[in-house]
Protein backbone atom coordinates (compact mmCIF):
# COMPACT_ATOMS: atom_id res chain seq x y z
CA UNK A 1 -121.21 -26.58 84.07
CA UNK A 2 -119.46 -28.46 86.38
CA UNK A 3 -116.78 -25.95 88.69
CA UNK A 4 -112.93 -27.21 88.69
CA UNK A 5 -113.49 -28.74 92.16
CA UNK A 6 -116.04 -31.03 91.42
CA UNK A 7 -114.03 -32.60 88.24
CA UNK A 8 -111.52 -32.89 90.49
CA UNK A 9 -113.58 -34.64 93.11
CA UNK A 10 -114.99 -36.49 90.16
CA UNK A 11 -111.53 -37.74 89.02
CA UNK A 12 -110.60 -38.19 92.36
CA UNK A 13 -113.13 -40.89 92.90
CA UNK A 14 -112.81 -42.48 89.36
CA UNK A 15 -109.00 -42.84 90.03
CA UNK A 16 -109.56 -45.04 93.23
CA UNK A 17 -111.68 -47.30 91.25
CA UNK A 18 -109.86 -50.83 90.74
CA UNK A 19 -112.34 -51.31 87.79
CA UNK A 20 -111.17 -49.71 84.86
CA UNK A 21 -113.64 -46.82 83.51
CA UNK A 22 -113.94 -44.75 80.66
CA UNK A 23 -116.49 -42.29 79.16
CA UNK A 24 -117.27 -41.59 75.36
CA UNK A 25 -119.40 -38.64 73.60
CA UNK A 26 -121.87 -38.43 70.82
CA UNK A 27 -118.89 -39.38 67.84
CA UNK A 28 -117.90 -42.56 70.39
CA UNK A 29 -114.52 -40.92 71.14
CA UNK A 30 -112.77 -41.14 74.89
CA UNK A 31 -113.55 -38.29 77.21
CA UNK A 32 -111.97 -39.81 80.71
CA UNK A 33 -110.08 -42.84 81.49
CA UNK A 34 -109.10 -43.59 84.54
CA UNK A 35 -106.21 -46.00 86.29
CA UNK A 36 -107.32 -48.79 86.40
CA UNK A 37 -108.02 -48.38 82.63
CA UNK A 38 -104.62 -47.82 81.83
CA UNK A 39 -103.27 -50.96 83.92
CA UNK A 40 -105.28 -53.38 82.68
CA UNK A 41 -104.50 -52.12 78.92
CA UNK A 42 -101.27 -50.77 79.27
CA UNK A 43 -102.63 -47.46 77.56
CA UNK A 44 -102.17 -44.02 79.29
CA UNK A 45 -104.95 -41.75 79.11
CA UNK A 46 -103.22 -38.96 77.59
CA UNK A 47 -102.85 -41.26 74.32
CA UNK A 48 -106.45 -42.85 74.69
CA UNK A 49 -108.74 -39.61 75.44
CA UNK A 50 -109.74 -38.34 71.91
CA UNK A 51 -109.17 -41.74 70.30
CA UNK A 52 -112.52 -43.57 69.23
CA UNK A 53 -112.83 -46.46 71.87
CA UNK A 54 -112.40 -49.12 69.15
CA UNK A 55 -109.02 -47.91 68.34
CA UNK A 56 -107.71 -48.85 72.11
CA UNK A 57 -109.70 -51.39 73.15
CA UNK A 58 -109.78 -53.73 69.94
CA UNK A 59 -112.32 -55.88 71.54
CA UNK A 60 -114.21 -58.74 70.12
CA UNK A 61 -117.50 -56.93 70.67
CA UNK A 62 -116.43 -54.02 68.28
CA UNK A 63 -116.90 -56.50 65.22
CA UNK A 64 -119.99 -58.29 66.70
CA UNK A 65 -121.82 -55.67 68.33
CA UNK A 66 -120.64 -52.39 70.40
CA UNK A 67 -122.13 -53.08 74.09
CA UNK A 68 -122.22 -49.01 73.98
CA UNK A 69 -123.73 -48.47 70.90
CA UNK A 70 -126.78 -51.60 72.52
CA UNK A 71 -126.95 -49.52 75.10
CA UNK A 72 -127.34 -46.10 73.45
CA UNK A 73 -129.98 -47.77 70.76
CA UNK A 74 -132.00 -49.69 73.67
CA UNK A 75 -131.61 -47.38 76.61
CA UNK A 76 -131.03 -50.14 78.83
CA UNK A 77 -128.12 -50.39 81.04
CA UNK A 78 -125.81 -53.64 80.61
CA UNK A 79 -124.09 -55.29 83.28
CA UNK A 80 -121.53 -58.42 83.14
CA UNK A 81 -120.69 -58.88 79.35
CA UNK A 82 -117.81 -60.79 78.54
CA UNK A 83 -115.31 -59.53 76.11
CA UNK A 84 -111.93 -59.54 75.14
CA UNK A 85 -109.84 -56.96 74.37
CA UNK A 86 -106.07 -56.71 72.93
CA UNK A 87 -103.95 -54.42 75.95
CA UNK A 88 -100.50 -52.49 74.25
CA UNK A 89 -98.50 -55.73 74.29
CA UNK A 90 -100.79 -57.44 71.79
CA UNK A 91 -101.80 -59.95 74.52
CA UNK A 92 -105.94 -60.67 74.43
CA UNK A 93 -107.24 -60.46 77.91
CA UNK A 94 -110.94 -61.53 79.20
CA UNK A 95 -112.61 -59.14 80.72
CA UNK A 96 -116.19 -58.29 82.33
CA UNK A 97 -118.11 -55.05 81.48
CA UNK A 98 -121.11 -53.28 82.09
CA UNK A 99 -122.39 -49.96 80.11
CA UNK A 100 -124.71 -47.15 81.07
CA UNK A 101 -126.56 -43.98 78.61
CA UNK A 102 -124.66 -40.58 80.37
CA UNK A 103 -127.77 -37.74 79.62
CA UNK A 104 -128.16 -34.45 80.84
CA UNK A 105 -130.38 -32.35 83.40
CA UNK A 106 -133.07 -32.27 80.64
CA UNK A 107 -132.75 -35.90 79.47
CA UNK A 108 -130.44 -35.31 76.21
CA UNK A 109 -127.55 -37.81 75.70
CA UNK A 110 -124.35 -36.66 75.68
CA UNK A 111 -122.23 -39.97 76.08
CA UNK A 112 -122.31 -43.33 77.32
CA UNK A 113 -119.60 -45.13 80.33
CA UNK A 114 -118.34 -48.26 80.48
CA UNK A 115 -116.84 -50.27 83.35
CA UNK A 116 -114.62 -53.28 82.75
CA UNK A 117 -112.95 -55.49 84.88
CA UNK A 118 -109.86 -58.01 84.12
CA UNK A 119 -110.79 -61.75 84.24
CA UNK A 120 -107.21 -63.25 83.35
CA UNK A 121 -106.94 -64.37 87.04
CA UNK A 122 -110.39 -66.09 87.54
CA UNK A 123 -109.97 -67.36 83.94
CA UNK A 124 -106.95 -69.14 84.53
CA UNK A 125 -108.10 -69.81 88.06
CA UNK A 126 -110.95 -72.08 85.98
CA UNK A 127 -108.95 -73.44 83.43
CA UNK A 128 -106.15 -75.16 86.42
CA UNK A 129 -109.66 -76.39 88.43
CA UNK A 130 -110.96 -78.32 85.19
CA UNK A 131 -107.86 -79.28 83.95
CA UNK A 132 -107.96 -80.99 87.47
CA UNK A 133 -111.33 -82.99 86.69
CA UNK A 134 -111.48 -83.15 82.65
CA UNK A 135 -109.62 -85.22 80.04
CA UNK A 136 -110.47 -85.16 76.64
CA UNK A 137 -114.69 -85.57 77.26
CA UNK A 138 -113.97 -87.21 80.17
CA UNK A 139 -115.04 -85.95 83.25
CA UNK A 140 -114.41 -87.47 87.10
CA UNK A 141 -113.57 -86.23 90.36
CA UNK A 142 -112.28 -89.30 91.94
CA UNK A 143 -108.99 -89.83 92.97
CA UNK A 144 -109.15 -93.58 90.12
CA UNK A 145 -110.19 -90.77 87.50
CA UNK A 146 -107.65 -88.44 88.48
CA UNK A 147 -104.82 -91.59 88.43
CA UNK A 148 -106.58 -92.50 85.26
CA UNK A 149 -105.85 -88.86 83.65
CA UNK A 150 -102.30 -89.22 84.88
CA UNK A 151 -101.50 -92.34 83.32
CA UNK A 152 -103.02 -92.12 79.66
CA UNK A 153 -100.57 -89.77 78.40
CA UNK A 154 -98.09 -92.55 78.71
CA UNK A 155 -99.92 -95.43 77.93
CA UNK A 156 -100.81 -93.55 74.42
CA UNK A 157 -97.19 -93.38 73.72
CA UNK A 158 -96.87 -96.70 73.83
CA UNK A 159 -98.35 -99.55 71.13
CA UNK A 160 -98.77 -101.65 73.75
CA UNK A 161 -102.42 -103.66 73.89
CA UNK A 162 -104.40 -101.69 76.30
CA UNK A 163 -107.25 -103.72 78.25
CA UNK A 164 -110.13 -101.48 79.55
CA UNK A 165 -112.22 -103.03 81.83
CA UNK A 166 -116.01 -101.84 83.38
CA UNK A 167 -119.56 -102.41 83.84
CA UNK A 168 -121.42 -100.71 80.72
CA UNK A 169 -121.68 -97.40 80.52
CA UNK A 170 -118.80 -96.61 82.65
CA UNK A 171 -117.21 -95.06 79.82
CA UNK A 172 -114.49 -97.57 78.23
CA UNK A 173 -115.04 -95.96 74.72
CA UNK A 174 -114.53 -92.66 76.03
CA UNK A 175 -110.85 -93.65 77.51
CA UNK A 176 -110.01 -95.70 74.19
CA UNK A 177 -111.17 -92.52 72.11
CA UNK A 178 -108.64 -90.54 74.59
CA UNK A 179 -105.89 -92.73 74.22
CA UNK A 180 -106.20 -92.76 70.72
CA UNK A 181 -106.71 -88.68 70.50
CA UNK A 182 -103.01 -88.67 72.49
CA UNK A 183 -101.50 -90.75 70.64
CA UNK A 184 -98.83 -90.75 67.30
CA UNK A 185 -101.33 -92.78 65.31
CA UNK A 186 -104.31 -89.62 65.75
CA UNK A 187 -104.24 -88.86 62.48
CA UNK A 188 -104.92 -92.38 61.09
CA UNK A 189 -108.12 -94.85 61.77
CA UNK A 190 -109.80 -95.05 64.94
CA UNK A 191 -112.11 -98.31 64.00
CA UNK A 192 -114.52 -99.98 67.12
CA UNK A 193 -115.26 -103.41 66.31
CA UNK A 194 -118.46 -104.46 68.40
CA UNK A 195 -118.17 -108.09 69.24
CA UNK A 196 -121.37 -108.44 70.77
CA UNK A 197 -122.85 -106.79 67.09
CA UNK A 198 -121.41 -109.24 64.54
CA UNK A 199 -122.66 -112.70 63.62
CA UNK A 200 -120.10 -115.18 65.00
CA UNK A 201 -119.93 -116.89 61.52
CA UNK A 202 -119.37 -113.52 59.89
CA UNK A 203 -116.80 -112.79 62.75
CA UNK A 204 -113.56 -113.58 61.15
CA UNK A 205 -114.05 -112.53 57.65
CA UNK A 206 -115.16 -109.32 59.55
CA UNK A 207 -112.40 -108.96 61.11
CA UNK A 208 -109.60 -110.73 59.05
CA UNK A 209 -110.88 -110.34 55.28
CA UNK A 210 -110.90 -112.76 52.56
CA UNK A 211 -109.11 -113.61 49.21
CA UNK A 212 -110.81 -114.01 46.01
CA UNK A 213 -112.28 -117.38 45.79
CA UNK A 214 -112.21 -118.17 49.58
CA UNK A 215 -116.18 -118.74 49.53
CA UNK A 216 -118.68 -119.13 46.71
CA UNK A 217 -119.73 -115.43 46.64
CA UNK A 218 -116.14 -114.06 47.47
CA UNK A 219 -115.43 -112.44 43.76
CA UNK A 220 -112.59 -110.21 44.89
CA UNK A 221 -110.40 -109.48 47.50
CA UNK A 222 -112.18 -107.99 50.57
CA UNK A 223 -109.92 -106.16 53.24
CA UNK A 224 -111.11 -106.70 56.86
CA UNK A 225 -111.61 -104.51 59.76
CA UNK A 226 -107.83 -104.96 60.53
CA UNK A 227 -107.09 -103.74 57.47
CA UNK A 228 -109.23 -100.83 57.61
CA UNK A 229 -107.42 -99.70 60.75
CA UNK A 230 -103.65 -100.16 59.94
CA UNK A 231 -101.27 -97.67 61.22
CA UNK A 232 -104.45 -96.30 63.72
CA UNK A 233 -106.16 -97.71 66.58
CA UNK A 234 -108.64 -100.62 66.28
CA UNK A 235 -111.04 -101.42 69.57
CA UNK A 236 -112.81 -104.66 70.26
CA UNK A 237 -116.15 -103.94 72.17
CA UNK A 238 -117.55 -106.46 74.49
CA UNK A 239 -114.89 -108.65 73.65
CA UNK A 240 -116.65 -110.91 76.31
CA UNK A 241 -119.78 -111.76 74.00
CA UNK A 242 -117.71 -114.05 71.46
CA UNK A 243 -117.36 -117.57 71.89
CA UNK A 244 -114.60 -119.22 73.36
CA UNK A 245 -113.46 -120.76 70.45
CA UNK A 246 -113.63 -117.11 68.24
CA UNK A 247 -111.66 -115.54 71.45
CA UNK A 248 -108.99 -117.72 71.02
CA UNK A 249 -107.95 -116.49 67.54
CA UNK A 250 -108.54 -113.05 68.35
CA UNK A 251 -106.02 -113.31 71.20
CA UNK A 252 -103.26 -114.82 68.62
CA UNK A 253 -103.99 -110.96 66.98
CA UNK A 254 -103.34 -109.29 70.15
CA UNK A 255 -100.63 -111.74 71.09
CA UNK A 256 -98.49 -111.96 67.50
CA UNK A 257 -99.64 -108.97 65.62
CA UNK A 258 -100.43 -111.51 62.64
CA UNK A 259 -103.58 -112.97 61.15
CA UNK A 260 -104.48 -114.50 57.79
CA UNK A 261 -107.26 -113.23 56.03
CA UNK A 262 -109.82 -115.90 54.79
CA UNK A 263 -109.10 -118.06 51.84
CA UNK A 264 -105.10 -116.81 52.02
CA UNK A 265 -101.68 -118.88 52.85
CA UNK A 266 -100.02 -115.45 53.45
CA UNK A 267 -99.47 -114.39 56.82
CA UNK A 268 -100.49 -110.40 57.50
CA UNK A 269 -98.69 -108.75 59.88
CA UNK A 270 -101.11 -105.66 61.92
């Protein structure tokens, strides 16, 4: 047994803790809980001692797996698990905990401890430095990426014609997936048209569609990758690969917002 002046040493020491720390026995219910336990989740002790730890902590970890009960079953200590728990106001807050088996002179248990520590700061501390570097899946550093991130949001607003230029693999796609993502038109096609893919003589009925009847094998209508894409965004990869000729009626589509599908004397607009 333990005299009054060592509990209150004990206390003493637990209450200068900034960690938050609390105790449970054999049935998992709160023994101690000190300060820092009660700022960070708004509970005072008087309400959580005698409560089973679940009840006041709410975490995450209760449904997946106790990190007491691990350590209780294993024996091993655990240090740095990340959790979150729900504090009095309903808010769910990250935090970082470590457990440890609390046994007697002779080796019996009689409880287990667990220290936790609020991460809300270095969470949101993380989440303002990416937000700094990241973009959809795009990732730079560089003060063109970060004038990049800036502008997309407003070019996505607009349906404007965007032109994205760079060597391959520089990650054009990536920017025309973001501006897309951003956009009003999200929730409709996103179609990539690779230039450099298609057969130039396949090109336009590719791209355009046919009526019935426009070729010998052309039994039906046939809607083209305009089509496909109405009210979304359509890309055109490598642009660069078609022939001169084949460029020029794309550009009336980028230009006019009209094309004809093959074999038709009606005028679509896109």
């Amino acid at each position: 047994m333990k005299s009054n002046n060592d509990k209150a040493f004990l206390e003493t020491i637990l209450s200068s803790i900034a960690d938050g720390v609390f105790s449970v026995d054999r049935s998992w219910r709160i023994t101690s809980f000190n300060r820092a336990a009660e700022r960070i989740t708004g509970v005072p002790a008087e309400q959580a001692v005698g409560k089973q730890c679940s009840d006041v902590f709410h975490a995450d970890l209760c449904e997946r797996g106790c990190a007491l009960r691990e350590s209780v079953e294993t024996g091993n200590s655990l240090v740095g698990v990340r959790a979150r728990i729900l504090d009095s106001r309903g808010r769910r807050l990250p935090i970082s905990l470590s457990t440890a088996v609390l046994r007697d002179s002779r080796g019996q248990f009689q409880g287990a401890v667990q220290t936790f520590r609020d991460m809300s700061a270095i969470e949101q501390l993380r989440r303002e430095i990416n937000s700094q570097y990241t973009f959809e899946d795009i990732v730079g550093k560089s003060r063109a990426f970060k004038k990049i991130f800036a502008l997309l949001p407003d070019i996505a607003e607009s349906d404007a014609t965007v032109l994205i230029e760079g060597p391959s693999g520089s990650g054009k796609e990536l920017l025309a997936r973001a501006v897309h993502n951003l956009s009003p038109r999200r929730n409709q096609p996103y179609v990539v048209v690779n230039c450099g893919a298609l057969p130039v003589n396949l090109f336009e009925s590719e791209l355009f569609g046919y009526a019935q009847g426009a070729f010998t094998d052309a039994k039906c209508d046939k809607p083209g990758r305009l089509k496909l894409a109405e009210g979304g965004t359509i890309v055109f990869d490598e642009v660069s690969e078609l022939p001169l000729p084949t460029q020029v009626k794309l550009l009336r589509v980028v230009q006019e917002r009209e094309y004809e599908p093959l074999g038709s004397v009606e005028t679509v607009r896109a």
